[in-house]
Each structure stands twice: as C-alpha cells, then as structure tokens.
Protein backbone atom coordinates (compact mmCIF):
# COMPACT_ATOMS: atom_id res chain seq x y z
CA UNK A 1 10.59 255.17 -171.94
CA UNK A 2 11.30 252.41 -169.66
CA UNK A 3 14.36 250.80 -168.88
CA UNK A 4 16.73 247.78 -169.51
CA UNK A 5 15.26 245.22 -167.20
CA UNK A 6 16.29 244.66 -163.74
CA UNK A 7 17.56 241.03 -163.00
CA UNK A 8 15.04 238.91 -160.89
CA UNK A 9 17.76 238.40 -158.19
CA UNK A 10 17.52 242.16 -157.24
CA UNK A 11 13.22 242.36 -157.29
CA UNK A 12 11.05 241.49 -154.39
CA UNK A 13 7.47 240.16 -154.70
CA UNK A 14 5.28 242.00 -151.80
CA UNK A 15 1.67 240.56 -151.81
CA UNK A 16 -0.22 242.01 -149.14
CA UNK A 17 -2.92 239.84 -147.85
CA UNK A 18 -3.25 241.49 -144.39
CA UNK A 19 -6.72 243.13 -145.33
CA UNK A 20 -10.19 242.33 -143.00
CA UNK A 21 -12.03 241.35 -146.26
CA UNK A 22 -15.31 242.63 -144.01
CA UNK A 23 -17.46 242.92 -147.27
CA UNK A 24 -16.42 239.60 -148.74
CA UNK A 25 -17.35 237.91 -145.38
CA UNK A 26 -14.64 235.59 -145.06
CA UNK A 27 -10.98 236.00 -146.07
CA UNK A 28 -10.82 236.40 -149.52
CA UNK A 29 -7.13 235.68 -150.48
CA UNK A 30 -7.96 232.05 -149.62
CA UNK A 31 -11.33 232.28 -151.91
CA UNK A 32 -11.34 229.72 -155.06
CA UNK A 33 -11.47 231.18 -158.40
CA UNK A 34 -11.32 228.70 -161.35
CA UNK A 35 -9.11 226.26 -159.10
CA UNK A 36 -7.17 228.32 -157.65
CA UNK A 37 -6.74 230.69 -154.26
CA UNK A 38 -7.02 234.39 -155.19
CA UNK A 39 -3.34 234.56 -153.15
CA UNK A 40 -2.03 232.35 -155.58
CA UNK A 41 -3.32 234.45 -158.89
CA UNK A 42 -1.10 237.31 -157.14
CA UNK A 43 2.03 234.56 -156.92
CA UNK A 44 1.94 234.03 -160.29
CA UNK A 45 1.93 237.32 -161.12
CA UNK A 46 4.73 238.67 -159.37
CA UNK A 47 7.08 234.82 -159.59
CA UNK A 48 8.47 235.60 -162.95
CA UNK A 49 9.71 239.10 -161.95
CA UNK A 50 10.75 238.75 -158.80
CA UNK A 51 13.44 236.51 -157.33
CA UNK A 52 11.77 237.11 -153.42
CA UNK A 53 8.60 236.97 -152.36
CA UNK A 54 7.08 238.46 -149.13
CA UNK A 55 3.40 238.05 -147.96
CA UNK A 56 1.81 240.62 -145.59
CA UNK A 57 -0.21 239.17 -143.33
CA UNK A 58 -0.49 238.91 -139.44
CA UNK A 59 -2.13 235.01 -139.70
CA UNK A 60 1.16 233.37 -141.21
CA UNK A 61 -0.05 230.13 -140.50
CA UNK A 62 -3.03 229.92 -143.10
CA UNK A 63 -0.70 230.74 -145.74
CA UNK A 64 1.87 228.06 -144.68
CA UNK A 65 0.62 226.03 -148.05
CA UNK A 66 2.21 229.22 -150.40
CA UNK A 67 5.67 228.38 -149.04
CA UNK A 68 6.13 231.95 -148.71
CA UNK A 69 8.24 233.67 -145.81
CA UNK A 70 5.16 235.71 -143.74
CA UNK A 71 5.58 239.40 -142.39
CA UNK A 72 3.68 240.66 -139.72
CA UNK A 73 2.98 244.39 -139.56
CA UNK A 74 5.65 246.60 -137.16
CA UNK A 75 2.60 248.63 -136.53
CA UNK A 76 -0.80 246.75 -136.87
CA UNK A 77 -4.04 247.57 -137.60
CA UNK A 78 -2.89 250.57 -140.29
CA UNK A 79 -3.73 249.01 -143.48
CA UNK A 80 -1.92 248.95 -146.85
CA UNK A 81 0.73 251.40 -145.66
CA UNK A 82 1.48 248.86 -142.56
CA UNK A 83 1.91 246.20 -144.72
CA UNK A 84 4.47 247.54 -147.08
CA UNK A 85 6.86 249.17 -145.04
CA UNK A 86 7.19 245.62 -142.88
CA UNK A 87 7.78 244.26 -145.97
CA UNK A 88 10.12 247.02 -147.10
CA UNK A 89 12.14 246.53 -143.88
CA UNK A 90 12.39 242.56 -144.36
CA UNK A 91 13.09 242.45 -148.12
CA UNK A 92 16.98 241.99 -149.09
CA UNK A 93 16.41 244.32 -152.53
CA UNK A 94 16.12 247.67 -153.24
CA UNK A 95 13.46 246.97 -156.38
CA UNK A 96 10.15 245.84 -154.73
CA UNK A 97 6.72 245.20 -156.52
CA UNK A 98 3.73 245.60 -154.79
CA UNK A 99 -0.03 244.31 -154.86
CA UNK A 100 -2.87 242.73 -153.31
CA UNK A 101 -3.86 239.65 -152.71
CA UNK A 102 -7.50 240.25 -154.42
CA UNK A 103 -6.70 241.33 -157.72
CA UNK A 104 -6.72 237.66 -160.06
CA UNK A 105 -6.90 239.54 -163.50
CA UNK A 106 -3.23 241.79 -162.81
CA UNK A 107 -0.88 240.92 -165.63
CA UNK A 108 2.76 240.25 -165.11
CA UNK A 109 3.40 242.76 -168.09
CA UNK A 110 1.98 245.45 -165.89
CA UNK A 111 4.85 244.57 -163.53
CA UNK A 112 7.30 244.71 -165.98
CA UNK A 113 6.40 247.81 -167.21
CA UNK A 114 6.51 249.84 -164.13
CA UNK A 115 9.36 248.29 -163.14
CA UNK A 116 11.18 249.17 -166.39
CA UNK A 117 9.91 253.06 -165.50
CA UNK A 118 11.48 252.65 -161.64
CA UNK A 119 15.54 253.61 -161.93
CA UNK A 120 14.69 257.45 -161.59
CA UNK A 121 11.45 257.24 -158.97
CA UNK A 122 11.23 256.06 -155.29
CA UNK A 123 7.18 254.84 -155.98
CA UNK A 124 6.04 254.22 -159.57
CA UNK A 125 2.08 253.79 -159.32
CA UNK A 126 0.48 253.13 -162.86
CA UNK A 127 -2.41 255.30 -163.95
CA UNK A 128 -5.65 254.75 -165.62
CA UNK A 129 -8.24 257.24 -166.87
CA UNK A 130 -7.40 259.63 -164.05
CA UNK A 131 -7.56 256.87 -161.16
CA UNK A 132 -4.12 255.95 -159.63
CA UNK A 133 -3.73 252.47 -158.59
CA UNK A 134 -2.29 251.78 -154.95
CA UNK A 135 -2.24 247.96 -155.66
CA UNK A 136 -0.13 247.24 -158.27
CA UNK A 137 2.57 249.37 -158.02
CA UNK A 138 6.73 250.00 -157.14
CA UNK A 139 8.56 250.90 -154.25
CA UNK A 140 12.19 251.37 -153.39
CA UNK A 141 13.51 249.81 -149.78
CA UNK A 142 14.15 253.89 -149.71
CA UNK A 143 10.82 254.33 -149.29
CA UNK A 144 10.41 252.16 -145.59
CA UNK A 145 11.98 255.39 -143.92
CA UNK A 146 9.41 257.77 -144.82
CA UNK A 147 6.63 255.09 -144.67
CA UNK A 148 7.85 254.53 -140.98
CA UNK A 149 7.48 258.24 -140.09
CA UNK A 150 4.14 258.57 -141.51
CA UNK A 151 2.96 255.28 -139.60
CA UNK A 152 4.53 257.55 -136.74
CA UNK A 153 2.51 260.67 -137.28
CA UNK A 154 -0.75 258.16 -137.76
CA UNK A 155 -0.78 259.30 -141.72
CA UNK A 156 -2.35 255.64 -142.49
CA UNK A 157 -3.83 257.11 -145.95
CA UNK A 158 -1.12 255.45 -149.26
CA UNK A 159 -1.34 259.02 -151.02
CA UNK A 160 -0.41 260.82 -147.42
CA UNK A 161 2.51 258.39 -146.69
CA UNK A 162 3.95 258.78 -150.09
CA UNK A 163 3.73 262.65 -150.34
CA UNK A 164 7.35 263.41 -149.47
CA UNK A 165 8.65 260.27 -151.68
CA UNK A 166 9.79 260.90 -155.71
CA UNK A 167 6.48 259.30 -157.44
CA UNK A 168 5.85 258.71 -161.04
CA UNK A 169 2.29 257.71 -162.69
CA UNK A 170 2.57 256.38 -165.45
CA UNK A 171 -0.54 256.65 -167.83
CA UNK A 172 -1.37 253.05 -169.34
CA UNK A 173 -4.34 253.15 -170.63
CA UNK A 174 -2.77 252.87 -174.35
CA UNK A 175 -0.30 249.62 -173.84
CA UNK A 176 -1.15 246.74 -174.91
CA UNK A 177 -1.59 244.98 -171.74
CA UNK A 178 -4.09 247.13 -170.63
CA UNK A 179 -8.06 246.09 -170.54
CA UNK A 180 -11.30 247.38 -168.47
CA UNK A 181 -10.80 244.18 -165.76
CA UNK A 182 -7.12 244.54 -165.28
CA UNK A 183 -7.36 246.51 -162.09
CA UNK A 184 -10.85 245.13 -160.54
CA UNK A 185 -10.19 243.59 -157.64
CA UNK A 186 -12.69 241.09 -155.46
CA UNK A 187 -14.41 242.83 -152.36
CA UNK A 188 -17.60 241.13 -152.74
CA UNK A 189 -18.08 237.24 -153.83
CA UNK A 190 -20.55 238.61 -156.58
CA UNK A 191 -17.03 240.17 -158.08
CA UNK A 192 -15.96 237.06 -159.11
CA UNK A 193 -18.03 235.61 -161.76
C-alpha cells in the first residue's frame, strides 16, 4: 500500500543520459520524437514530482538548452551504476527518482507510485511480468555509499551494486497506468515509430 506523498521539495529528478547510444548511431537523448528531444519526454516525466533535477551525462554542454544542472560521472566509463551514484552524491534530497533518457512512453504515475512504496526501502524498482526495470526506478541518497563501493570493487552490473541495499519490486502489471509500451525504450531509430 503506498504512502502519503512526499512533497516535491524533498524529490530529485535523475535522468541519466550518459549512455554511448552505439546501436542508435548517434546520441539518442537529443533524437526528435513528435517535436520533441527524447531528453525532454524524460523532463516531463519526472518535473511534476520532483522539485530537482539532475542529468547524467559527461557532454554537459549539448544539454545546456534543458537548463538542467549536468553531473559528470566520479568514475567514468561504468554505465548506469556510474551515473546514479554521481547523481546521488550531488542531489540535496534523500528521495531520488531515476530513469533514462530513452524511454518517451514512462508515465509520471509510474513515478508516483513507486515513490509512494519508498519510506520503508533503500531502491524500489517496479516489476513487470517477471522482468525488473533498472530505468524507472527509486533510490535513497543512502544508497551512493554502497554504489561507491561496488564502483570500487568494479561490480558495474545495477543488480550486483544493489545486492547489499533494502530493495522492493513492486509488481504493476495490474494498475492502471500500466500498458505493453510503458517500459520500451529507443535503442534503435526503427523503435520509434
């Protein structure tokens, strides 16, 4: 049963957009869809929850148009896990949502759910038909300590680094947000029509 909500002023935004996009062939958070940059599908998503928003990336200046403060990685080149925990070092809030940057069809009601499900968890990471989904998920600012160690120790896989962390998945298949495109996310430019 999820929770009261948590006010806006204590939720962080993270939208990492760090990512090679090798199969898309060019860098796909910047890639129009329907008038508008997949990065800024991901902004709107995360804006009415969150009263900070932090994007991952280690080219700050082609993002300059978002506004957004940029975070380069502490340790580079380590993917996903990277990404959040130098965003879980630079946010100022202990409730932090998390996704990426090529996911246009996310719903802010996700958010809101896993958010309301967060008070007793360090990671909540919603759950469809089995498959767990890295991307659109919560972390505590707890959480940037044991990321840290397991950047260390070169454990670059998500599921690795949060092992030692309290983790909840919720099923979601049955709320009412939920549909078959929610989680698909753009590696190829054939993804998006």
């Amino acid at each position: 049963m999820p929770h009261p909500p948590i006010p806006i002023s204590r939720v962080t935004g993270i939208i990492l957009a760090g990512g090679k996009s090798s199969r898309f062939g060019s860098n796909k958070a910047l890639f129009e869809y329907q008038g508008k940059k997949l990065v800024e599908y991901s902004i709107e998503i995360l804006h009415p929850l969150c009263g900070q928003l932090l994007l991952s990336t280690n080219q700050p200046e082609i993002f300059a148009f978002t506004g957004l403060q940029t975070v380069s990685d502490v340790y580079p080149d380590c993917g996903p896990v990277g990404g959040i925990h130098a965003c879980l070092q630079q946010s100022t809030t202990e409730h932090n949502l998390v996704t990426g940057c090529d996911l246009p069809w996310l719903d802010t009601r996700l958010f809101e759910y896993i958010l309301g499900c967060s008070p007793s968890y360090q990671v909540v990471m919603p759950m469809h038909k089995g498959f767990k989904e890295t991307m659109a998920s919560y972390y505590h600012q707890s959480c940037a300590e044991t990321l840290e160690k397991a950047l260390q120790e070169k454990h670059y896989k998500i599921f690795d680094a949060i092992a030692p962390l309290k983790t909840f998945y919720p099923e979601i298949d049955e709320q009412d947000f939920y549909s078959e495109k929610l989680f698909a996310n753009v590696n190829y430019r054939e993804d998006i029509g």
